[in-house]
PDB file of N, CA and C in Angstrom:
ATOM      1  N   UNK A   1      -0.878  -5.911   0.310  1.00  0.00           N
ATOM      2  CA  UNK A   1      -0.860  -6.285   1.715  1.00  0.00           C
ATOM      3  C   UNK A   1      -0.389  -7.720   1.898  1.00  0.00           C
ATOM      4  N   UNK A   2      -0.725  -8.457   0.726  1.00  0.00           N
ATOM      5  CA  UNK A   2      -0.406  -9.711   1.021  1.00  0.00           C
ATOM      6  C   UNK A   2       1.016 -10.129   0.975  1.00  0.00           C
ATOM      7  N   UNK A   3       1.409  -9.448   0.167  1.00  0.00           N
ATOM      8  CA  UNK A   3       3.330  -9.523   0.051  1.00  0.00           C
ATOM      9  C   UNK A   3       3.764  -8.851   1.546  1.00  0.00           C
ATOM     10  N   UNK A   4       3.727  -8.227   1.968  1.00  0.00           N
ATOM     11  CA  UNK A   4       3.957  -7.753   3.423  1.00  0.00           C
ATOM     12  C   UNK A   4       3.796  -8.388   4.664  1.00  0.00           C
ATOM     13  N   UNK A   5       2.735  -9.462   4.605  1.00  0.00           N
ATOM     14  CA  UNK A   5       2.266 -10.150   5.005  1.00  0.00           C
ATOM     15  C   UNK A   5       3.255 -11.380   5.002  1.00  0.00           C
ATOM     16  N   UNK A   6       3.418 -12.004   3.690  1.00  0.00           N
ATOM     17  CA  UNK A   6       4.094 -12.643   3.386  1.00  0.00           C
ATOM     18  C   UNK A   6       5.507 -12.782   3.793  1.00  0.00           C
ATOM     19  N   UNK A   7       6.115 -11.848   4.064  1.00  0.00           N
ATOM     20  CA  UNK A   7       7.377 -10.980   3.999  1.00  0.00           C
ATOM     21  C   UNK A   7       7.561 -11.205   5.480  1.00  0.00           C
ATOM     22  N   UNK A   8       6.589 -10.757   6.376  1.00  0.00           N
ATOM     23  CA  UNK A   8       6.358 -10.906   7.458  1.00  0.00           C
ATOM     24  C   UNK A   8       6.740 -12.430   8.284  1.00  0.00           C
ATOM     25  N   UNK A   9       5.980 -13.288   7.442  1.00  0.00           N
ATOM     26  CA  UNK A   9       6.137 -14.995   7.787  1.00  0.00           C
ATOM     27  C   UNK A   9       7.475 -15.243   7.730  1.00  0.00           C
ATOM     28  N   UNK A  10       7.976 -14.789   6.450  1.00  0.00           N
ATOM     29  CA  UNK A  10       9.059 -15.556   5.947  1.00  0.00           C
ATOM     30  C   UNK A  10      10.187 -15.050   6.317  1.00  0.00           C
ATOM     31  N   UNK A  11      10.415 -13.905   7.425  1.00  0.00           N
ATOM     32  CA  UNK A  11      11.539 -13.502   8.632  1.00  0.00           C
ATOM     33  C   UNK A  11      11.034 -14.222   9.841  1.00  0.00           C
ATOM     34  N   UNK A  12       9.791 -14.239  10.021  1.00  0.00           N
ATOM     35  CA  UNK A  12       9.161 -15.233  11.265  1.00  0.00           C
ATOM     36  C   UNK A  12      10.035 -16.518  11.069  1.00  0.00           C
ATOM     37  N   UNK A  13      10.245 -17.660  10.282  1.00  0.00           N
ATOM     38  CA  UNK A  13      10.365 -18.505   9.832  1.00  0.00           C
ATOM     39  C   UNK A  13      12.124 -18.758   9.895  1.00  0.00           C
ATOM     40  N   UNK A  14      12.417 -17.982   9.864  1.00  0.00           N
ATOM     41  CA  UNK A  14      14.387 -17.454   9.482  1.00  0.00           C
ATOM     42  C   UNK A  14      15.016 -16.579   8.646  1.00  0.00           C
ATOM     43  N   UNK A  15      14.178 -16.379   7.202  1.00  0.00           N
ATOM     44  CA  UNK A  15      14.636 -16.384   6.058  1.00  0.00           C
ATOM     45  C   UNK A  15      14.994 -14.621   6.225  1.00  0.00           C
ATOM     46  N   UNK A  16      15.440 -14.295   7.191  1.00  0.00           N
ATOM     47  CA  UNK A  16      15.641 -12.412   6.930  1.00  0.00           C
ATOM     48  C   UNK A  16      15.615 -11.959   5.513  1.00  0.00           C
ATOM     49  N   UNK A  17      17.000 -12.352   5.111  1.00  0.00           N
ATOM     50  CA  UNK A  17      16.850 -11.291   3.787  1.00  0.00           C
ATOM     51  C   UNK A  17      15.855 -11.762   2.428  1.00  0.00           C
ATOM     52  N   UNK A  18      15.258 -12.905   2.415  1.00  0.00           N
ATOM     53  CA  UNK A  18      14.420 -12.962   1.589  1.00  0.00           C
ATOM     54  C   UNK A  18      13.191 -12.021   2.095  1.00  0.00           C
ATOM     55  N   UNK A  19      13.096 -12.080   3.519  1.00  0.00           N
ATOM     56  CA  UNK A  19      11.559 -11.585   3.901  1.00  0.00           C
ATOM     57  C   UNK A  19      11.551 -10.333   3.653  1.00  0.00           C
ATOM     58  N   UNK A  20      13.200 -10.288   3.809  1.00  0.00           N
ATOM     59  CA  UNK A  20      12.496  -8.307   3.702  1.00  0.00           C
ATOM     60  C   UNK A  20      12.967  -7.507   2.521  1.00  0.00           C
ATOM     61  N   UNK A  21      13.624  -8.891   1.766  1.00  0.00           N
ATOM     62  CA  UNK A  21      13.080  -8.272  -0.014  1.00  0.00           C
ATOM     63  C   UNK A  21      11.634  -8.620  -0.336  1.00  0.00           C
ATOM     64  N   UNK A  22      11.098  -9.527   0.259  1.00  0.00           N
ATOM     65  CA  UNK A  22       9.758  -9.481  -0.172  1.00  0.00           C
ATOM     66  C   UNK A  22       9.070  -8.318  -0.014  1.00  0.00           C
ATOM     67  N   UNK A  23       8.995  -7.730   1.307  1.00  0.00           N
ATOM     68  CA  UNK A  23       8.684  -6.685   2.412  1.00  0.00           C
ATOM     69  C   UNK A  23       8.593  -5.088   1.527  1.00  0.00           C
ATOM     70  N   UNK A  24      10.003  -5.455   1.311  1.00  0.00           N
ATOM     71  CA  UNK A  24      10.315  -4.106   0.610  1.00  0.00           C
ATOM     72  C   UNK A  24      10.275  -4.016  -0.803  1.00  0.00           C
ATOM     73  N   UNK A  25       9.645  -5.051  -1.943  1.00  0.00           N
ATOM     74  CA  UNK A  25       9.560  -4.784  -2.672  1.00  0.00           C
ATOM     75  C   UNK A  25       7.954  -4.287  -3.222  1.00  0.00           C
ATOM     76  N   UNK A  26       7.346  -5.087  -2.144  1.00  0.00           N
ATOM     77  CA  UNK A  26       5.646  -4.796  -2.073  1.00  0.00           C
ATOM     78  C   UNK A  26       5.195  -3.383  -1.363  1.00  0.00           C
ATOM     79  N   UNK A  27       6.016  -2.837  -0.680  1.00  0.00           N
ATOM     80  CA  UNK A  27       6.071  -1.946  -0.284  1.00  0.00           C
ATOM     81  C   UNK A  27       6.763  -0.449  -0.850  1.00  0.00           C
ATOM     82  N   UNK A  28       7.361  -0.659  -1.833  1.00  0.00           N
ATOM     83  CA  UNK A  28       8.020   0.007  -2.978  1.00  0.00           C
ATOM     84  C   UNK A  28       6.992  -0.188  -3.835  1.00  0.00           C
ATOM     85  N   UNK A  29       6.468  -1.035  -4.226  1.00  0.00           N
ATOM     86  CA  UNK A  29       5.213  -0.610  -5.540  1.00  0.00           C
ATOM     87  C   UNK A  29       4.084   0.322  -5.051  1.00  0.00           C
ATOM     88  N   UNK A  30       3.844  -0.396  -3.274  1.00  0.00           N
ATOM     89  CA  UNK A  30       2.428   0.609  -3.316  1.00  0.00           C
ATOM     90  C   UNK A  30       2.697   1.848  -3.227  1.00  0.00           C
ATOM     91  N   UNK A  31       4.115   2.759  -2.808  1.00  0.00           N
ATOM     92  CA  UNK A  31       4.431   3.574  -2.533  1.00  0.00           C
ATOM     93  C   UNK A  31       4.266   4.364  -3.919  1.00  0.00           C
ATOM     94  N   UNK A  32       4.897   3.820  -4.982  1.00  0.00           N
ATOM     95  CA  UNK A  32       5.126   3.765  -6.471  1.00  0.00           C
ATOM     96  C   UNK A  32       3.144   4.429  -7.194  1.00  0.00           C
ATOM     97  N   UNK A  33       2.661   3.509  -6.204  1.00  0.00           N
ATOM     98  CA  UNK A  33       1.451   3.480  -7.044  1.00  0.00           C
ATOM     99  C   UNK A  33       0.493   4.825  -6.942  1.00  0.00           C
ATOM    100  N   UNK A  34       0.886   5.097  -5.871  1.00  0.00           N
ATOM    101  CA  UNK A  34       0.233   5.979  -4.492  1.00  0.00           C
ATOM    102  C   UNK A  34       1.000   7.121  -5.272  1.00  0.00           C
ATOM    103  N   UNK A  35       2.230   7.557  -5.503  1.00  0.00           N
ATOM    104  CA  UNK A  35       2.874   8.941  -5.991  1.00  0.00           C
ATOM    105  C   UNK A  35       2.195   9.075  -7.410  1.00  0.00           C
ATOM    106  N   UNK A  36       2.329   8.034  -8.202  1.00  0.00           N
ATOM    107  CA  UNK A  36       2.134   8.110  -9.871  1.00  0.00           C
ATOM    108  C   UNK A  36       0.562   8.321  -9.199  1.00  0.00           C
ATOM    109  N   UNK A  37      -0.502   8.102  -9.185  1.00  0.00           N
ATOM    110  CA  UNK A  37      -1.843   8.718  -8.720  1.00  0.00           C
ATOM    111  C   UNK A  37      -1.716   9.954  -8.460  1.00  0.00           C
ATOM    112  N   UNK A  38      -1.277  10.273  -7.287  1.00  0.00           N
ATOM    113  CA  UNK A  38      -0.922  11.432  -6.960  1.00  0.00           C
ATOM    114  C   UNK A  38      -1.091  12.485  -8.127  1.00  0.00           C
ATOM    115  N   UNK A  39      -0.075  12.176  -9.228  1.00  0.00           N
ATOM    116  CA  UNK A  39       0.679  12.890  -9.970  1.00  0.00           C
ATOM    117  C   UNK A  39      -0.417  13.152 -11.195  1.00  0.00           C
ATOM    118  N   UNK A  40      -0.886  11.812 -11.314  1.00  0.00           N
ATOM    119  CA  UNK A  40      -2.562  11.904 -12.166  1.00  0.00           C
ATOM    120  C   UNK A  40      -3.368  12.769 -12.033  1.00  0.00           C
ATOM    121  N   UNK A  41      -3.351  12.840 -10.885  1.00  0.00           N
ATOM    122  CA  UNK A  41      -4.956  14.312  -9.918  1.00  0.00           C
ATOM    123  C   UNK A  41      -4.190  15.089 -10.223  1.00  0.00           C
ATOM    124  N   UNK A  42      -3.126  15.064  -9.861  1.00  0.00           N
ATOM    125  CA  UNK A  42      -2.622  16.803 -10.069  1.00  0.00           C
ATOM    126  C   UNK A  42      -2.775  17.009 -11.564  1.00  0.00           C
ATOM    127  N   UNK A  43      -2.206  16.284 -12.681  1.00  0.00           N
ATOM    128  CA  UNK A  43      -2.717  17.368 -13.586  1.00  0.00           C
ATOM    129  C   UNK A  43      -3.768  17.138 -13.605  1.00  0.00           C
ATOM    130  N   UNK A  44      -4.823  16.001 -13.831  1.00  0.00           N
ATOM    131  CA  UNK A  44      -6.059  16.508 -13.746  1.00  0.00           C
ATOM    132  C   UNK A  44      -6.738  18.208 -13.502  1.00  0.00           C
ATOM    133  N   UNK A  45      -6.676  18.515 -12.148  1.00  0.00           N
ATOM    134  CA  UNK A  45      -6.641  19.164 -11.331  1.00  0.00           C
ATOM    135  C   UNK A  45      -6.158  20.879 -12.248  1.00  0.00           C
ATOM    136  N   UNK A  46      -5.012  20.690 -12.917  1.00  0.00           N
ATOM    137  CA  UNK A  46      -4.453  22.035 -13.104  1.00  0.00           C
ATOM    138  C   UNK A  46      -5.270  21.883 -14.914  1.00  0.00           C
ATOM    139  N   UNK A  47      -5.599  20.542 -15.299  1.00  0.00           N
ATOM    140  CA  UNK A  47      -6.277  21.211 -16.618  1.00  0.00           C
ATOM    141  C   UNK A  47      -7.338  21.554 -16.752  1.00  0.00           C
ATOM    142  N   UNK A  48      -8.297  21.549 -15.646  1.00  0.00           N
ATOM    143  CA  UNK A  48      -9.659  21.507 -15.020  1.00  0.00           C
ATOM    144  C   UNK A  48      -9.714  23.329 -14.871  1.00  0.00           C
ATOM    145  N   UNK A  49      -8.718  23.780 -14.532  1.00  0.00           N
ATOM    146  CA  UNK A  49      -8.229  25.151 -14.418  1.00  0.00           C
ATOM    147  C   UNK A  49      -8.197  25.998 -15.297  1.00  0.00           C
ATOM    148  N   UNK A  50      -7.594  25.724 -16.212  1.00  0.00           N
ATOM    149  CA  UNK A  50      -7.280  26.212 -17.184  1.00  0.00           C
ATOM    150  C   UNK A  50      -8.048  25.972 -18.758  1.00  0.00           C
TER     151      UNK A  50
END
């Protein structure tokens, strides 16, 4: 949140394309983090099954 945040200021400020590589790179990991989890439960999930 804090890189987003960050990201946020630093287009406030002028800096567009730095802010929204910041923006979008903090926002690409949590996305990142959130699928690979995802992907954890699931097998979890299917060896729990079987």
């Amino acid at each position: 949140m804090a890189g987003i945040i960050t990201g946020g200021i630093v287009i406030f400020i002028g800096q567009v394309i730095a802010g929204s590589l910041i923006s979008g790179v903090t926002l690409a990991s949590l996305v990142g983090t959130f699928v690979y989890g995802s992907q954890g439960r699931k097998k979890e999930r299917e060896a729990k099954r079987e």
